[in-house]
C-alpha atoms as a PDB file:
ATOM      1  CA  UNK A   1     104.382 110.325  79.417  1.00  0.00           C
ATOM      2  CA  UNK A   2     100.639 109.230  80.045  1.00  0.00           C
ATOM      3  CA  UNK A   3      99.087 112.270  78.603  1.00  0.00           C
ATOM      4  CA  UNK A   4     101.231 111.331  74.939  1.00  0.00           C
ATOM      5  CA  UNK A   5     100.093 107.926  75.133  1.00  0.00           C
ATOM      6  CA  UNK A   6      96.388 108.783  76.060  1.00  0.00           C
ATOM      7  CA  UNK A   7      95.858 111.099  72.952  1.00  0.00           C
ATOM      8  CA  UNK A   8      97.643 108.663  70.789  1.00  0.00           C
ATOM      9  CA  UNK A   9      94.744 106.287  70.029  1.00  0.00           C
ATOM     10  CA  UNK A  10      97.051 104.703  66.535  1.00  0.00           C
ATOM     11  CA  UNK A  11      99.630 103.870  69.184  1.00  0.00           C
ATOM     12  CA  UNK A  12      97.058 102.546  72.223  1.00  0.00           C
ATOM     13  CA  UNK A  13      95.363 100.282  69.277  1.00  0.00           C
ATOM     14  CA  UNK A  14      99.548  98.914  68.524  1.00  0.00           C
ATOM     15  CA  UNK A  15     100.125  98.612  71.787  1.00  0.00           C
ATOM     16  CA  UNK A  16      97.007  96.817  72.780  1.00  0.00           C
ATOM     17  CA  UNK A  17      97.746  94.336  69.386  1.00  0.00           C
ATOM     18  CA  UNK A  18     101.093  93.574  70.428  1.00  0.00           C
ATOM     19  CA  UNK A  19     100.176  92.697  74.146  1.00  0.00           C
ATOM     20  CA  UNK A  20      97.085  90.359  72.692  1.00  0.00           C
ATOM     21  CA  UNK A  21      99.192  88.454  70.599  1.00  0.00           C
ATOM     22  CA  UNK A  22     101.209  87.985  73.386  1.00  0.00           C
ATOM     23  CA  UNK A  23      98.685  86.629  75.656  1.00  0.00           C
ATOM     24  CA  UNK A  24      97.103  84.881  73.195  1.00  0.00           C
ATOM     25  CA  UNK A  25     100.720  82.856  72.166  1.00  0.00           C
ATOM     26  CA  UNK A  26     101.299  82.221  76.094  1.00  0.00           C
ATOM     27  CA  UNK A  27      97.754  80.855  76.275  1.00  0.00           C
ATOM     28  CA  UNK A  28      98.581  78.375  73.434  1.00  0.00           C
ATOM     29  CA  UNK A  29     102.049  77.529  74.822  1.00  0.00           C
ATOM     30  CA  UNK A  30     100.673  77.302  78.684  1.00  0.00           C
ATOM     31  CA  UNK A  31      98.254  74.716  77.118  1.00  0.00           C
ATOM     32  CA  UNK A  32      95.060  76.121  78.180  1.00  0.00           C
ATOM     33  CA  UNK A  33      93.502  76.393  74.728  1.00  0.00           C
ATOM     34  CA  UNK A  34      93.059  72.531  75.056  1.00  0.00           C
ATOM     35  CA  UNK A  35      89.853  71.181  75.472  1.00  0.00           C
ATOM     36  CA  UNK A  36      90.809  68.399  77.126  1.00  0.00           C
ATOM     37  CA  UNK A  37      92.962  70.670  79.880  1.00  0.00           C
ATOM     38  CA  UNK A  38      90.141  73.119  80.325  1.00  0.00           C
ATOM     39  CA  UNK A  39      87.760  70.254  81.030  1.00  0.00           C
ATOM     40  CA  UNK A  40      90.304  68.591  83.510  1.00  0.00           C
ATOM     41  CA  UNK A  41      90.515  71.840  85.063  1.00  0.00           C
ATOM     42  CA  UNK A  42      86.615  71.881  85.725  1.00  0.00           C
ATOM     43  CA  UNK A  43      86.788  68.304  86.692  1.00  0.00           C
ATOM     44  CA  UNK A  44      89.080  69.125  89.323  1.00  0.00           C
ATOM     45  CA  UNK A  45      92.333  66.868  87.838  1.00  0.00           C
ATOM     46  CA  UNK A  46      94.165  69.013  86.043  1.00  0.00           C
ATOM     47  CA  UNK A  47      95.298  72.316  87.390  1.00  0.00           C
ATOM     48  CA  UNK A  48      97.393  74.143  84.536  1.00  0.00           C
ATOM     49  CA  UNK A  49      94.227  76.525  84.148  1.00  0.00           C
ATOM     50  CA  UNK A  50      94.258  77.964  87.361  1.00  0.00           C
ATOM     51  CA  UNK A  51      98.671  77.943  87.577  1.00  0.00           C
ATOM     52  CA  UNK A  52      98.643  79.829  83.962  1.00  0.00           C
ATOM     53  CA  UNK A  53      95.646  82.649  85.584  1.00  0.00           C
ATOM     54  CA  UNK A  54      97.295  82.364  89.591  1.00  0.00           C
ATOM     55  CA  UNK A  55     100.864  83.498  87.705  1.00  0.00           C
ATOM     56  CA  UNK A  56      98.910  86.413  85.326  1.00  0.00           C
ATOM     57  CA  UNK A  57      97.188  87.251  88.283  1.00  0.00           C
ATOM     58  CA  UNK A  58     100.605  87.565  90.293  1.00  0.00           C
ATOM     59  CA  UNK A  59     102.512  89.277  87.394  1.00  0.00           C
ATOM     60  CA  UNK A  60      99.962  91.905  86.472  1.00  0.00           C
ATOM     61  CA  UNK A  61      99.229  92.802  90.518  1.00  0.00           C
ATOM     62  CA  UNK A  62     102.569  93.398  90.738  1.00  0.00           C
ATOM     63  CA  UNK A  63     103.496  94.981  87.533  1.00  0.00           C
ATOM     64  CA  UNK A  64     100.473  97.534  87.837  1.00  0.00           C
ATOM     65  CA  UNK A  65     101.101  98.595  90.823  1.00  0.00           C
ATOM     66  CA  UNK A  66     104.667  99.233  90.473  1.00  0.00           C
ATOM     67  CA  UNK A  67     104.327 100.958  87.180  1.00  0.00           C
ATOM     68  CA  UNK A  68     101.378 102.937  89.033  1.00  0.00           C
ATOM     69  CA  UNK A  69     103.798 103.729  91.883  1.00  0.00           C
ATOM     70  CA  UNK A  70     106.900 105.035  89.695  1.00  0.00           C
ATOM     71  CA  UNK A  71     103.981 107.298  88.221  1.00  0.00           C
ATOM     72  CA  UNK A  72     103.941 105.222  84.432  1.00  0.00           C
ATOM     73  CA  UNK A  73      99.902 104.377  84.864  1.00  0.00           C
ATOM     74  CA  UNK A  74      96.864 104.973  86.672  1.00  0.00           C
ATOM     75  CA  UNK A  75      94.400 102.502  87.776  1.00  0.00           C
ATOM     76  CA  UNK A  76      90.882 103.111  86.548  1.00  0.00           C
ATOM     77  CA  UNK A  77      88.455 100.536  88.580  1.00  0.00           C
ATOM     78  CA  UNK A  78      84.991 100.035  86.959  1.00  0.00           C
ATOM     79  CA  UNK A  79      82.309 100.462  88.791  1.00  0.00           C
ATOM     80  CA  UNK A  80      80.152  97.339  89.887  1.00  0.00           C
ATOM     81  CA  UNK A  81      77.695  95.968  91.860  1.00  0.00           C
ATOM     82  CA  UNK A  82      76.918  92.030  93.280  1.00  0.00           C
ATOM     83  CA  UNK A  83      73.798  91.973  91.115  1.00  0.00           C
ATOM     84  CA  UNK A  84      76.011  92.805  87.792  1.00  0.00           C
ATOM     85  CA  UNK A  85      78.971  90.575  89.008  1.00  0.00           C
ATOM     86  CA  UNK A  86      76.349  87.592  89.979  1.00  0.00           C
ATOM     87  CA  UNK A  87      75.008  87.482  86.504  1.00  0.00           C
ATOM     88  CA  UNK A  88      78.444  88.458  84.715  1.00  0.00           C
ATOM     89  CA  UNK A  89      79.469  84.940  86.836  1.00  0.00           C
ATOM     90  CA  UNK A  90      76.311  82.779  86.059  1.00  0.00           C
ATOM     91  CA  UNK A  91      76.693  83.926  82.267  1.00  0.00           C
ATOM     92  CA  UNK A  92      80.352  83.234  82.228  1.00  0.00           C
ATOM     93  CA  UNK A  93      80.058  80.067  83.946  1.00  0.00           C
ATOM     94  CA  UNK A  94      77.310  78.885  81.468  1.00  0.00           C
ATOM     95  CA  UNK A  95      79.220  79.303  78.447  1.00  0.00           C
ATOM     96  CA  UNK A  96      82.209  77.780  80.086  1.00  0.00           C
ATOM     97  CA  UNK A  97      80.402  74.562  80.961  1.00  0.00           C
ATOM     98  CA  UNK A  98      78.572  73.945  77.824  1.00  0.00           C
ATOM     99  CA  UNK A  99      81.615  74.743  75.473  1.00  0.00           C
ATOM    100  CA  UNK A 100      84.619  74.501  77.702  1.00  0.00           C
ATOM    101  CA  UNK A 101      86.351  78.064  76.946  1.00  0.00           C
ATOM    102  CA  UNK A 102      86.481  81.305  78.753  1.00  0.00           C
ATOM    103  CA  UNK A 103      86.397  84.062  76.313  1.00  0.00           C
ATOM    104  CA  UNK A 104      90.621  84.468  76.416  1.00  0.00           C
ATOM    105  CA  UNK A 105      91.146  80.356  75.818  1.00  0.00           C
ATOM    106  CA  UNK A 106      88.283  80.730  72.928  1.00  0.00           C
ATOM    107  CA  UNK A 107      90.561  83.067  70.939  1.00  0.00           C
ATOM    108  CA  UNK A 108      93.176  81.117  71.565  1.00  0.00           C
ATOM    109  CA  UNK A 109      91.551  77.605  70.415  1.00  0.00           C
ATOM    110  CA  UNK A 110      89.814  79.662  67.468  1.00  0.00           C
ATOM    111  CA  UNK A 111      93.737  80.911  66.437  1.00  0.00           C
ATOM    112  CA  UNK A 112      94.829  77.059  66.729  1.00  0.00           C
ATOM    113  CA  UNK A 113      91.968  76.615  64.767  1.00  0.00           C
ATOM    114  CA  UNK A 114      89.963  73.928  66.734  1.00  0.00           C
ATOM    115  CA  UNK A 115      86.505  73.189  65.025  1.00  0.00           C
ATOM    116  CA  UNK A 116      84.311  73.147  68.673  1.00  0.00           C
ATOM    117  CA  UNK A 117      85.435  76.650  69.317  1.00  0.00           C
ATOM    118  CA  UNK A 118      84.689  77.929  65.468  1.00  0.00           C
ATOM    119  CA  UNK A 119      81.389  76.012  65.282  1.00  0.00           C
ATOM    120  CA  UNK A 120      80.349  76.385  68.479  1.00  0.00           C
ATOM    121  CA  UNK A 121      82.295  79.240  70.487  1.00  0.00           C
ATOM    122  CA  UNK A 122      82.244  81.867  68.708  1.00  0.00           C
ATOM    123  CA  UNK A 123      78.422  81.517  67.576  1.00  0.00           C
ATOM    124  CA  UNK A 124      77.937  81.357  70.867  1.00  0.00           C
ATOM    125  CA  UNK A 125      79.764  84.411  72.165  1.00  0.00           C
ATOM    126  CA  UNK A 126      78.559  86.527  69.231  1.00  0.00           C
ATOM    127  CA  UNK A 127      74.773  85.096  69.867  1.00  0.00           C
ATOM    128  CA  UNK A 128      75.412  85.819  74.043  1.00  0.00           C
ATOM    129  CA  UNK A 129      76.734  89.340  73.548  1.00  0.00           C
ATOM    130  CA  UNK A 130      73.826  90.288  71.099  1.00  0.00           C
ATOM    131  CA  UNK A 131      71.510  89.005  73.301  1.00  0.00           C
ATOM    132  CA  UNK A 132      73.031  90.838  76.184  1.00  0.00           C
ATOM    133  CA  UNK A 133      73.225  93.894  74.616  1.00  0.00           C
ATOM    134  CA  UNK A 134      69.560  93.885  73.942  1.00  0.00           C
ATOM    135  CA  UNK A 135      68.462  93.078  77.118  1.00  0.00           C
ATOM    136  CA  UNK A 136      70.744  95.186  78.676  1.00  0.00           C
ATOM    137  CA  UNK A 137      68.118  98.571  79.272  1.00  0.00           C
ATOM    138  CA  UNK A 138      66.301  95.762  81.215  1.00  0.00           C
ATOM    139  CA  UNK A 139      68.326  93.841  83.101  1.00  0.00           C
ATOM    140  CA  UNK A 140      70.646  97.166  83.864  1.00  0.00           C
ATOM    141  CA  UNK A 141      67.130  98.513  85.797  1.00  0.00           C
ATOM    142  CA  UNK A 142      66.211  95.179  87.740  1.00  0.00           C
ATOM    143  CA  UNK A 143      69.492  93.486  88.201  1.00  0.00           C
ATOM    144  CA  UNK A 144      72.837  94.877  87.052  1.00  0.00           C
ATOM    145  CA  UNK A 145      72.113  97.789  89.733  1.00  0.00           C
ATOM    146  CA  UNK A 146      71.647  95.966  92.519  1.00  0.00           C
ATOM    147  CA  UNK A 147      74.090  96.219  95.785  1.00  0.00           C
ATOM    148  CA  UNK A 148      75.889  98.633  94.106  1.00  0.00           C
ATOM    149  CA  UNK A 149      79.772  99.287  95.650  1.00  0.00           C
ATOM    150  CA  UNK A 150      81.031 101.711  92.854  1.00  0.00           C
ATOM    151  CA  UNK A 151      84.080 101.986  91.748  1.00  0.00           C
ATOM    152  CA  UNK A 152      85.751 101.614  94.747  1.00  0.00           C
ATOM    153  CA  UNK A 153      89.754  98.985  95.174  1.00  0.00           C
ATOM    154  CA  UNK A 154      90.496  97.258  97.916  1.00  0.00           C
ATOM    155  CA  UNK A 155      93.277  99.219  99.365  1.00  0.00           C
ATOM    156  CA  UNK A 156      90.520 101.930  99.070  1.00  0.00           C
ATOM    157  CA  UNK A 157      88.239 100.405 100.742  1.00  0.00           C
ATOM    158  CA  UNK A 158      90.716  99.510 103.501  1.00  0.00           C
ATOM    159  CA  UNK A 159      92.306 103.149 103.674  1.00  0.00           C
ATOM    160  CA  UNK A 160      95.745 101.893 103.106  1.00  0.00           C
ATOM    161  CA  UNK A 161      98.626 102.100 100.723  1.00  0.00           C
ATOM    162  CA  UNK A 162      97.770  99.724  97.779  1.00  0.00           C
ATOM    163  CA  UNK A 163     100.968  97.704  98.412  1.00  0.00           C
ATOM    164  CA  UNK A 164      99.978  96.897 101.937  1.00  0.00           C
ATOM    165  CA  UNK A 165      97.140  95.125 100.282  1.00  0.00           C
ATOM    166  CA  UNK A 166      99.257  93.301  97.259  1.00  0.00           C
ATOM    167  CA  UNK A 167     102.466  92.230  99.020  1.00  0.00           C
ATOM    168  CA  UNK A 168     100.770  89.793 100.956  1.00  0.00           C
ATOM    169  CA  UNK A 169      98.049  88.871  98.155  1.00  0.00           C
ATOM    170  CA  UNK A 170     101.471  87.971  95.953  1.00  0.00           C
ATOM    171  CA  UNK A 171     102.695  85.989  98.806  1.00  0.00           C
ATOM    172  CA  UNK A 172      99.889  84.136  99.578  1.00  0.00           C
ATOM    173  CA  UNK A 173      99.676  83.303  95.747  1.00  0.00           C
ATOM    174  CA  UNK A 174     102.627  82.926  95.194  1.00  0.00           C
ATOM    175  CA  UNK A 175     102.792  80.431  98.454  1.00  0.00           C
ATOM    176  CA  UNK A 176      99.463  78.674  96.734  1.00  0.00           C
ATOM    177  CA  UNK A 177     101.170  78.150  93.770  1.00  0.00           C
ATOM    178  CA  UNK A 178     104.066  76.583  95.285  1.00  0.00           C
ATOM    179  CA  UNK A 179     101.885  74.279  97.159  1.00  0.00           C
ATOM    180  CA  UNK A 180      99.957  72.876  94.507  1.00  0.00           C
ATOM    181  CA  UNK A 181     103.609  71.876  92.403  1.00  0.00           C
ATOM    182  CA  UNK A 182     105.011  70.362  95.541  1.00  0.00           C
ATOM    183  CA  UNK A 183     100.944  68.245  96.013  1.00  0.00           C
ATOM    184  CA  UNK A 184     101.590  67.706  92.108  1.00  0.00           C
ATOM    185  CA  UNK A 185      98.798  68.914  91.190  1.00  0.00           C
END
């Protein structure tokens, strides 16, 4: 079954549609295309942001790993490295302090049609990646390279079956999650 969907690239471009419009409508509905939640989030008094990505984060462990035990997927980590993860997180968090949005809650707020993230986001995130991309022979020789851990997963890393690793990552989510609607937060 993954060989047929592999070679179809019509059917991974549908597929990948579908499941974007998806995300992008349970962004809008979990109301973290707001402005006004995403800033409470980063001023620590509002917590839907990090309930709407704890719950993704839960659903998609667990999904991927079950579909990748009953043989339906493969996992295919990316390589990386602390300096490439250490500027991927300064860059991120730049953009998310000056404009408020995280690339996923900018394509939201830009489908709700919100003027900031129009006139402001997606300048910015067209500007960022250009300038990116031509720095990139530069930065990838300095800084993108550095403490390099490859392409390695946890459970890898570890030496044990994946789900030894996820059970008890869900549960402790899961547990977090449950914690922070009983502190109301």
């Amino acid at each position: 079954m993954l060989t047929g969907i592999h070679s179809r690239k019509t059917l991974q471009l549908f597929i990948g549609l579908l499941v974007g419009i998806a995300f992008g409508f349970f962004l809008q509905k979990g109301g973290v295309t707001k402005y006004d939640v995403i800033i409470g989030q980063l001023l620590l008094v509002d917590f839907t942001v990090v309930k709407v990505m704890l719950s993704a984060v839960i659903t998609g462990m667990l999904g991927m790993h079950l579909l990748r035990s009953l043989g339906l997927a493969r996992l295919h980590p990316k390589a990386g490295s602390v300096g490439s993860s250490v500027l991927g997180g300064l860059i991120f968090g730049v953009g998310f302090a000056v404009l408020g949005y995280c690339p996923g809650t900018l394509a939201g707020a830009i489908g709700n049609g919100y003027l900031d993230a129009i006139v402001g986001g997606l300048p910015g995130i067209l500007i960022g990646s250009w300038l990116f991309a031509a720095l990139y022979p530069r930065l990838n020789a300095v800084i993108l390279k550095r403490g390099f851990f490859g392409d390695v997963s946890l459970p890898q890393l570890l030496k044990v079956n994946p789900w030894v690793v996820v059970i008890p990552v869900a549960a402790l989510l899961t547990g977090l999650l449950l914690w922070m609607e009983s502190a109301g937060l």
